[in-house]
Protein backbone atom coordinates (compact mmCIF):
# COMPACT_ATOMS: atom_id res chain seq x y z
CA UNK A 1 0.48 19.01 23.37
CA UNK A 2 -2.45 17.07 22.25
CA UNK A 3 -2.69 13.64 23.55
CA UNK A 4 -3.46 10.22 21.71
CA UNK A 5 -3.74 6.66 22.98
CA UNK A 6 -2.92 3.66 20.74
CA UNK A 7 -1.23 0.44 20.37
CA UNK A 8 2.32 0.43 20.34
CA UNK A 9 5.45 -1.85 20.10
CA UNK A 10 7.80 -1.67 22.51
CA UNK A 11 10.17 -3.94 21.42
CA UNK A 12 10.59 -6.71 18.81
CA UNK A 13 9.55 -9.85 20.62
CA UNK A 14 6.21 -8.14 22.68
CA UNK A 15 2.83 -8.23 21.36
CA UNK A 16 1.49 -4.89 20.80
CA UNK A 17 -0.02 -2.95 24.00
CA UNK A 18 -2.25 0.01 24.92
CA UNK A 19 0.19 3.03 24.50
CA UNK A 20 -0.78 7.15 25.38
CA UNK A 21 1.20 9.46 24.14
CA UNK A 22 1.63 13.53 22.96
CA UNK A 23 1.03 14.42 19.30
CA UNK A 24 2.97 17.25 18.23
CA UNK A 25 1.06 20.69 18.62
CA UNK A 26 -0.79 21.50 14.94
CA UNK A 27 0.78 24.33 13.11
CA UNK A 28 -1.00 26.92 11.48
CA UNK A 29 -0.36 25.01 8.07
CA UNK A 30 -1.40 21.50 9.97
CA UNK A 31 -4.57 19.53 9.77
CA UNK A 32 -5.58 17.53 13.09
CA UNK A 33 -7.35 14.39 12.36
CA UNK A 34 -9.85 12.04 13.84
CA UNK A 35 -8.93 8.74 12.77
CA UNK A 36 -11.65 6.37 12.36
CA UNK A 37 -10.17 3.36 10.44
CA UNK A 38 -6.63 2.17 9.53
CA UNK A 39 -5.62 -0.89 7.59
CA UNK A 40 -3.39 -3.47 8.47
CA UNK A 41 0.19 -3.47 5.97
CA UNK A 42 2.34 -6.68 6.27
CA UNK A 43 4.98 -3.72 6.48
CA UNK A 44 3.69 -2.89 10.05
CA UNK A 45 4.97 -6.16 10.99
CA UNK A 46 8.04 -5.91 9.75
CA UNK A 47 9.03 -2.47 11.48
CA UNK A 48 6.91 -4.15 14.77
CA UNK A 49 8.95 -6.76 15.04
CA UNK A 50 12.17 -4.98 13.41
CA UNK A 51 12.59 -7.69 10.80
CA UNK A 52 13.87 -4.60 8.55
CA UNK A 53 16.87 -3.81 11.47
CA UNK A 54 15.21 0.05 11.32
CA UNK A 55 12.72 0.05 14.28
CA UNK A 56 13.05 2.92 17.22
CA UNK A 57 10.46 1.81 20.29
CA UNK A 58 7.75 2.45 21.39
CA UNK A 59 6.24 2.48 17.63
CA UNK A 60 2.80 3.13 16.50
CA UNK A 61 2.25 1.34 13.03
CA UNK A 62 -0.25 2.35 10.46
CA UNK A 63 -0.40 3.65 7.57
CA UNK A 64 -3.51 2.93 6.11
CA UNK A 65 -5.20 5.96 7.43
CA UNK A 66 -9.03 7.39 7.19
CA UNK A 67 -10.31 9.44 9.53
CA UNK A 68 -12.60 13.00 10.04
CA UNK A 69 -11.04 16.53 9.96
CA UNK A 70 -11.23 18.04 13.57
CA UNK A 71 -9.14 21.15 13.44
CA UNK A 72 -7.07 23.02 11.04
CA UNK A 73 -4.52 25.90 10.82
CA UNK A 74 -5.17 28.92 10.31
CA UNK A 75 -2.98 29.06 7.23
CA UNK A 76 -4.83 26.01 5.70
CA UNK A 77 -6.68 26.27 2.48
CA UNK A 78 -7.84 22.72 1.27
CA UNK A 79 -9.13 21.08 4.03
CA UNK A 80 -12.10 22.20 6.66
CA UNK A 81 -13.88 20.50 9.55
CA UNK A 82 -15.85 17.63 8.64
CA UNK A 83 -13.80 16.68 5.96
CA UNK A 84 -13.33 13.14 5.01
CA UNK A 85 -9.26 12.90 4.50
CA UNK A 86 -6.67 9.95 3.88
CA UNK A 87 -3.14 9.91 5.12
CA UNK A 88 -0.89 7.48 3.38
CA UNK A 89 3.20 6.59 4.00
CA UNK A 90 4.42 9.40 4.33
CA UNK A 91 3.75 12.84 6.56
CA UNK A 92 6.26 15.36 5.47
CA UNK A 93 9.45 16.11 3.38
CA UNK A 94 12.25 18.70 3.21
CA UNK A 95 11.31 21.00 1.20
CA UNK A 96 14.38 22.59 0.59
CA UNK A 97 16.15 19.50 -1.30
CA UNK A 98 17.62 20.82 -5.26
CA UNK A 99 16.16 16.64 -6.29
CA UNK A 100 12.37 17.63 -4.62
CA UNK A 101 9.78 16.34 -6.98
CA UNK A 102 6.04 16.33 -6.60
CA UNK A 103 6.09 13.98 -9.10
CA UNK A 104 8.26 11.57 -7.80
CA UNK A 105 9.05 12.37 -4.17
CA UNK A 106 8.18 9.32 -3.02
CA UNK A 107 12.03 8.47 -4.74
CA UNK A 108 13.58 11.06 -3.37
CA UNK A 109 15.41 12.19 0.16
CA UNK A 110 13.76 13.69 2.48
CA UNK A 111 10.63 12.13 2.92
CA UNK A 112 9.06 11.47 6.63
CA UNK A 113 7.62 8.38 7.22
CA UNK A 114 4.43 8.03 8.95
CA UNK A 115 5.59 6.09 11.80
CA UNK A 116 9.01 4.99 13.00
CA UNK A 117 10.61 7.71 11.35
CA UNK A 118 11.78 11.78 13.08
CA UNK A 119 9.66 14.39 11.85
CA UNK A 120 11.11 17.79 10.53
CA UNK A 121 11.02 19.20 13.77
CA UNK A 122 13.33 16.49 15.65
CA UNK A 123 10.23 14.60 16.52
CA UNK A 124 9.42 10.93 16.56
CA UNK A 125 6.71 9.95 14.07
CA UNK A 126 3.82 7.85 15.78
CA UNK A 127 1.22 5.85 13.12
CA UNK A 128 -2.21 5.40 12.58
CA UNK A 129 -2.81 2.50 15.56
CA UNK A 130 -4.05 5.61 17.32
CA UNK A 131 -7.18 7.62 17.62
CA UNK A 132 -6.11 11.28 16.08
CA UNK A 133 -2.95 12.37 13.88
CA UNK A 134 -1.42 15.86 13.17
CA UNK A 135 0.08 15.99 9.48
CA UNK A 136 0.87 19.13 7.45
CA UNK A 137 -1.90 20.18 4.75
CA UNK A 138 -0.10 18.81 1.58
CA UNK A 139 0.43 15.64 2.78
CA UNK A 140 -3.46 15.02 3.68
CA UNK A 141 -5.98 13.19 1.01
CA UNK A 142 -8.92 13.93 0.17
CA UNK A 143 -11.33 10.85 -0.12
CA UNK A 144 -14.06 10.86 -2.43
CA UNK A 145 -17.39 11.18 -0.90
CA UNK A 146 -18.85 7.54 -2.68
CA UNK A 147 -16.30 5.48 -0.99
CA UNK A 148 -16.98 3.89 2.42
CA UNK A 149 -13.79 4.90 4.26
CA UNK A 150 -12.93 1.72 6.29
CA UNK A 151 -12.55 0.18 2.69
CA UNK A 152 -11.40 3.29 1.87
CA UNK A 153 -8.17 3.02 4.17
CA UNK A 154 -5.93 0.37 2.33
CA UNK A 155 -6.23 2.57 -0.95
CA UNK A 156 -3.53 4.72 1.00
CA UNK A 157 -0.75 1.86 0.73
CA UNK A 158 -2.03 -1.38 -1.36
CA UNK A 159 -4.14 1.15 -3.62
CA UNK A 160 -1.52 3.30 -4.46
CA UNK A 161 1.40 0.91 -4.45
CA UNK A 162 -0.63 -1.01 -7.55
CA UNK A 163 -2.04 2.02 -8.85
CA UNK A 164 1.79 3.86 -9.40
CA UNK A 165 3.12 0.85 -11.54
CA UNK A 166 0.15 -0.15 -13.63
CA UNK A 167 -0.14 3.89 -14.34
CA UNK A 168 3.12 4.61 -15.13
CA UNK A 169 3.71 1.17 -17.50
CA UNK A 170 0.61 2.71 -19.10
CA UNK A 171 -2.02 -0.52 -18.47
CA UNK A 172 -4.70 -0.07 -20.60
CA UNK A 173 -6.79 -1.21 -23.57
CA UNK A 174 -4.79 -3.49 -25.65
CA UNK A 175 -1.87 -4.53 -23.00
CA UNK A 176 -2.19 -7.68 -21.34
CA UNK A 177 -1.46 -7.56 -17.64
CA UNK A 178 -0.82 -10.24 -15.15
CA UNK A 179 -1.04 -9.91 -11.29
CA UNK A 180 1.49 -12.29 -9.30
CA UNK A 181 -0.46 -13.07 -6.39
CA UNK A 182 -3.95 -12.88 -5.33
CA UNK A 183 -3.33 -11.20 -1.98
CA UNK A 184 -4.04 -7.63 -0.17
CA UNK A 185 -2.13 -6.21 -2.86
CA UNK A 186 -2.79 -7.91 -5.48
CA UNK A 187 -6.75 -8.01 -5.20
CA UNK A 188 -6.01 -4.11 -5.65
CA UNK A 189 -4.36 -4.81 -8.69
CA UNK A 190 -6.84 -7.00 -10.49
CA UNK A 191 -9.31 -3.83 -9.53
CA UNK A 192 -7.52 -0.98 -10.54
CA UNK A 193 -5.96 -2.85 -14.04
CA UNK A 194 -9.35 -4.12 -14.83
CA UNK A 195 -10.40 -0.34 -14.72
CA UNK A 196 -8.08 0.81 -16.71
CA UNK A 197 -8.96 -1.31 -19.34
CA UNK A 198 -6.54 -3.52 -19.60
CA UNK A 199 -6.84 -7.64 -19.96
CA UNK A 200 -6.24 -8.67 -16.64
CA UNK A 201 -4.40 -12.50 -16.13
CA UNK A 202 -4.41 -13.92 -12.51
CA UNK A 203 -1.11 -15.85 -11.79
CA UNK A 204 -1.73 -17.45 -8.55
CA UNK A 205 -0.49 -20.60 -6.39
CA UNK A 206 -3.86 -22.02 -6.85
CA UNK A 207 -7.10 -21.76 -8.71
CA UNK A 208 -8.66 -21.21 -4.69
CA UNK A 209 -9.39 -17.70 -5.13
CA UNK A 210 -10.68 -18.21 -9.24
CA UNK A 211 -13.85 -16.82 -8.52
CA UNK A 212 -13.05 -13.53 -6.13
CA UNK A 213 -10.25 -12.84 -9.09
CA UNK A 214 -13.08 -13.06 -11.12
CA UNK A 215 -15.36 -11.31 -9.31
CA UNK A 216 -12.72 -8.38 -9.21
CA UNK A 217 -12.21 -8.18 -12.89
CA UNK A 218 -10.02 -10.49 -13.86
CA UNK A 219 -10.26 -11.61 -17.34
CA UNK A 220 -8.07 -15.23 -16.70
CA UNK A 221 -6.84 -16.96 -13.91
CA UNK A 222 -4.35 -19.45 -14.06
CA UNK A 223 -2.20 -21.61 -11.11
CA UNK A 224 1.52 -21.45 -11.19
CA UNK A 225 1.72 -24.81 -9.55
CA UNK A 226 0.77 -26.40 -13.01
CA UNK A 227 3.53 -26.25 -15.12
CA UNK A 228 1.32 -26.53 -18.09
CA UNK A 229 0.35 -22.66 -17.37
CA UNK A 230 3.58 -21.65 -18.30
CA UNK A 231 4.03 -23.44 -21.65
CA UNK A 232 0.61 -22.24 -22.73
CA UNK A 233 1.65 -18.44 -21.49
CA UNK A 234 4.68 -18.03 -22.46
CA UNK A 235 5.48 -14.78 -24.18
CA UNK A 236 1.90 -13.47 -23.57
CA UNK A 237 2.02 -10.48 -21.02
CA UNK A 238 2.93 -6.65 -22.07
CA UNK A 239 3.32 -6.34 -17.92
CA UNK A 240 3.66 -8.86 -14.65
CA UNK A 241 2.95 -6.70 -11.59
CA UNK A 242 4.88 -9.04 -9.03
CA UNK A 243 3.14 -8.77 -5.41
CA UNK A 244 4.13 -12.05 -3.63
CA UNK A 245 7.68 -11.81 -1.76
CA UNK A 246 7.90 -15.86 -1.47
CA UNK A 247 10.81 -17.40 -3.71
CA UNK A 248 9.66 -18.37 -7.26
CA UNK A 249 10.96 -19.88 -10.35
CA UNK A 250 12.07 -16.42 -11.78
CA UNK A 251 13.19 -16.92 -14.93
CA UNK A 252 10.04 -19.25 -15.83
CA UNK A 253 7.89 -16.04 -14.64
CA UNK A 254 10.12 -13.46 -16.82
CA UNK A 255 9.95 -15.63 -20.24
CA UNK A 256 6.34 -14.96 -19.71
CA UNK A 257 6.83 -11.55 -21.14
CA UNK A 258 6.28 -10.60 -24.21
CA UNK A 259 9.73 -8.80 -26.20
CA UNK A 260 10.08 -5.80 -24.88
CA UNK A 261 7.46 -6.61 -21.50
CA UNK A 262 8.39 -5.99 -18.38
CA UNK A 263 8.20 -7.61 -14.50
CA UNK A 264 7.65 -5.05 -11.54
CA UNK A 265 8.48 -5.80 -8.47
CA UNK A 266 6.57 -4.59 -5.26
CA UNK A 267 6.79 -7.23 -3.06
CA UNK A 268 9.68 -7.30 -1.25
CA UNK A 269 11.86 -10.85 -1.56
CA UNK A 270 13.80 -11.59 1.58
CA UNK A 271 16.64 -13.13 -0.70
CA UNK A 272 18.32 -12.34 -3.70
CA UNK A 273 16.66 -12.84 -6.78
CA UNK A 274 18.14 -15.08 -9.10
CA UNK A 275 17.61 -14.34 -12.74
CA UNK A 276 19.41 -16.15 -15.81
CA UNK A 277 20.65 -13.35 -18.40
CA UNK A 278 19.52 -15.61 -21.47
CA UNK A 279 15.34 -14.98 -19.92
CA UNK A 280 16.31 -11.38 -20.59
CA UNK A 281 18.16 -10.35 -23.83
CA UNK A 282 16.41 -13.31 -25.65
CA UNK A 283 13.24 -10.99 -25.66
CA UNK A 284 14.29 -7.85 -24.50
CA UNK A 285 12.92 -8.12 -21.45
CA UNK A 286 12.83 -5.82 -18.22
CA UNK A 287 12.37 -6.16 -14.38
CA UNK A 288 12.15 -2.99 -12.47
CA UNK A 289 10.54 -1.77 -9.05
CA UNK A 290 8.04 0.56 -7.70
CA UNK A 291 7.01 1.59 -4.35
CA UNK A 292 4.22 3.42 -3.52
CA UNK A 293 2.94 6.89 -4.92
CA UNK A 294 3.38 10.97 -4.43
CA UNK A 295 0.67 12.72 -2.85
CA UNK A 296 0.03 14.06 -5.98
CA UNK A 297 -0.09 10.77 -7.67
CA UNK A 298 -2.11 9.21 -4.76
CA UNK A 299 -4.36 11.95 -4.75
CA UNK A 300 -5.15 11.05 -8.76
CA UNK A 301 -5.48 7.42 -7.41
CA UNK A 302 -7.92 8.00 -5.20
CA UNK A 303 -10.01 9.93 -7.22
CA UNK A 304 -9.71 7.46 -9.81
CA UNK A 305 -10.82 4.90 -7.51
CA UNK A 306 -14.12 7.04 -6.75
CA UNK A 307 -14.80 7.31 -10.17
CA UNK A 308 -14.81 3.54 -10.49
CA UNK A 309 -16.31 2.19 -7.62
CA UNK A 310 -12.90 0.85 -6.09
CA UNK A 311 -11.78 -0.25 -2.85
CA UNK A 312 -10.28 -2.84 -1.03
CA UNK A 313 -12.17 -6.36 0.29
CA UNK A 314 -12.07 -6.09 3.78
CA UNK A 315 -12.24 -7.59 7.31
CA UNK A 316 -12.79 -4.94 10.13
CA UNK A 317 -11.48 -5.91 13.02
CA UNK A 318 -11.75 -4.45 16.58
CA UNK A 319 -8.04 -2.94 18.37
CA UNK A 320 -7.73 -5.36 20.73
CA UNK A 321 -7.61 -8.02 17.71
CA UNK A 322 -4.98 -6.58 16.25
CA UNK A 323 -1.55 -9.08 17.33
CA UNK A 324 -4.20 -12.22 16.44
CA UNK A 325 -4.44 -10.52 12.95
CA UNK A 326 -0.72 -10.03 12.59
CA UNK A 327 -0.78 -14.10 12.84
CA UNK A 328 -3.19 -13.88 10.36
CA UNK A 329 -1.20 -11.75 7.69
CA UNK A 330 1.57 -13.52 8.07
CA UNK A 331 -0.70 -16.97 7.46
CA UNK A 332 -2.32 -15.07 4.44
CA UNK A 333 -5.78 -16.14 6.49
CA UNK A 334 -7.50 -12.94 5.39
CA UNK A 335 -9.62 -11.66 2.43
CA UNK A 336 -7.81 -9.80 1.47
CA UNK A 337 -6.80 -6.64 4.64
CA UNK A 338 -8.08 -6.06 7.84
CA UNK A 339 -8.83 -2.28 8.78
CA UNK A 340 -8.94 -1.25 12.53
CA UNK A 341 -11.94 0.13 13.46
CA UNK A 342 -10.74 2.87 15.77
CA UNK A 343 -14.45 3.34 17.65
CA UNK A 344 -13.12 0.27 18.99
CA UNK A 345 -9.99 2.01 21.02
C-alpha cells in the first residue's frame, strides 16, 4: 500500500499532529494524486473537534483539494499524468442504489465522504491534510488550465456550495441577489452571482469589507446592524443566499424577499431557526437549503469559473500553521480561506 504523511486528529480536544499512514492501493479505474494545495473548510473543524458527534480518529481533514496526476489505472480514460485535477467532498458512491443521480447525488445515499467517512471497500477515508490521495476516475476534476490552483482549491467546497444554489434558483440578468455574509463563502458568492449577471446586494454585519465586496462584483453593500437597511430593502431581493450560521433576526431577513423570493440556507445554524408564519404567506415566500454540488455539476462550476476568471481570495499558509489558522476561522481573522501549501509537509 502506498504511504502518505499528514496532519491528523486524534481526538477532539488535541491540536492536530504529524500523522503517516497507508492509502488504499489504486485500482485500475483509480487516479493517484499529488496534492499540492488544500483549503481550509470551517467544516474541518467541526469533524476535528467532533462538534457534529460523527468523528472516527485519527482523521485527516480536507477537502479543498488541488494537486498533480501521478499515476492512473489502466482502465482510466479522462485523466493522464501531469494533469491538473480537483477533488471535492466526496470520493465515491454506490453505484448500485435504484435513487443514484448524477444530477443530484450529492442528495442521495451512498455517497463517500472524503475524510471521516468508510470507503466502498470497508476502508477508512483519510482527507486532503496529506501529500497524495487515491480517488476513483469519476470522482476527480478537472481544473482549467487559467486558474492558479492554490486559489483554485476552495472552488471544490465554497465554489461549488455557492455555485449549486445561485445556478439552480436561476441568478441571472434581471434577479436581484443578496449574499448574507461577506465570508469564505460568501466572497464566492458575490463572484460567481456577479458572473452570472445578476445584481448582486451585500448584506453584511458591517460596511468593513464595502470595498473587497466591491471589488468582487458586488453591485450594493449594505450593514445589517442599521436597521434603516431593512426598511429601505424590504421586499427587494428575487434570492438571499444565507452563508453566516450566527443567530439573526430571521423574519426581518425573509420580509426582504420579494413575493414569491426565496432564502437559501448553506450555513449551518447551531440552533433552531425561528421563523414567524405571517413573514411567509404574506408574500409567498420560501426558505430552502443546498449543500454542495455533483461532480457533474462541480465539474460545470469549475469550468465556469475558468471562463470567468474566478477563484477564491486567499491566504497560503504553511502545514505546521494549520491549528493557529483553525483559531483564525473560527475568529473570522482571514480574507477570506487559507489553502495549505503542501510543499510545506
Amino acid at each position: 500500500m502506498p504511504h502518505a504523511g499528514g496532519y491528523a486528529a486524534t481526538d477532539a480536544t488535541q491540536p492536530l499532529t504529524p500523522f503517516t499512514f497507508e492509502r488504499r492501493p489504486p485500482n485500475e479505474d483509480d487516479v493517484v494524486i499529488s496534492i499540492q494545495y488544500c483549503g481550509v473548510c470551517h467544516s474541518d473543524i467541526h469533524q476535528a473537534r467532533n462538534e457534529w458527534q460523527i468523528s472516527v480518529y485519527p482523521m485527516v481533514p480536507g477537502h479543498e483539494i488541488a494537486g498533480i496526476v501521478t499515476e492512473v489505472g489502466s482502465r482510466v480514460t479522462k485523466f493522464k499524468l501531469g494533469d491538473r485535477v480537483g477533488v471535492g467532498c466526496f470520493i465515491n458512491s454506490c453505484v448500485h442504489c435504484e435513487t443514484r443521480d448524477v444530477d443530484l447525488e450529492q442528495y442521495l445515499p451512498g455517497n463517500v465522504q472524503t475524510y471521516n467517512d468508510v470507503d466502498v471497500d470497508g476502508s477508512r477515508t483519510q482527507g486532503g491534510y496529506s501529500s497524495s490521495i487515491v480517488v476513483k476516475e469519476g470522482y476527480v476534476l478537472h481544473i482549467p488550465d487559467n486558474l492558479p490552483l492554490n486559489a483554485a482549491a476552495p472552488l471544490l467546497c465554497a465554489g461549488i456550495t455557492l455555485y449549486s444554489p445561485l445556478h439552480h434558483w436561476q441568478a441571472g440578468p434581471g434577479k436581484k441577489v443578496a449574499i448574507l455574509g461577506m465570508g469564505g463563502l460568501g466572497h464566492m458568492g458575490v463572484k460567481i452571482a456577479h458572473a452570472m449577471g445578476a445584481e448582486v446586494t451585500v448584506l453584511s454585519q458591517s460596511l468593513s469589507k464595502k470595498s473587497d465586496g466591491e471589488r468582487f462584483g458586488a453591485d450594493h453593500y449594505y450593514a445589517t446592524n442599521n436597521p434603516q437597511t431593512f426598511e429601505k430593502l424590504a421586499g427587494y431581493f428575487d434570492l438571499i443566499i444565507c452563508t453566516i450560521s450566527s443567530q439573526i433576526d430571521w423574519d426581518a431577513h425573509i420580509k426582504l424577499l420579494k413575493v414569491d423570493g426565496t432564502m437559501v440556507l448553506v450555513g449551518l445554524p447551531e440552533n433552531p431557526i425561528p421563523i414567524g408564519a405571517f413573514s411567509l404567506v404574506t408574500g409567498r415566500r420560501s426558505i430552502s437549503g443546498s449543500a454542495i454540488g455533483s461532480i457533474k455539476e462541480t465539474q460545470e462550476m469549475l469550468d465556469f469559473c475558468g471562463k470567468h476568471g474566478i477563484v477564491a481570495d486567499i491566504e497560503v499558509i504553511a502545514m505546521a500553521d494549520i491549528n493557529s489558522a483553525f483559531e483564525r476561522v473560527i475568529k473570522s481573522d482571514v480574507r477570506y480561506r487559507f489553502v495549505i501549501d503542501m510543499a510545506t509537509l
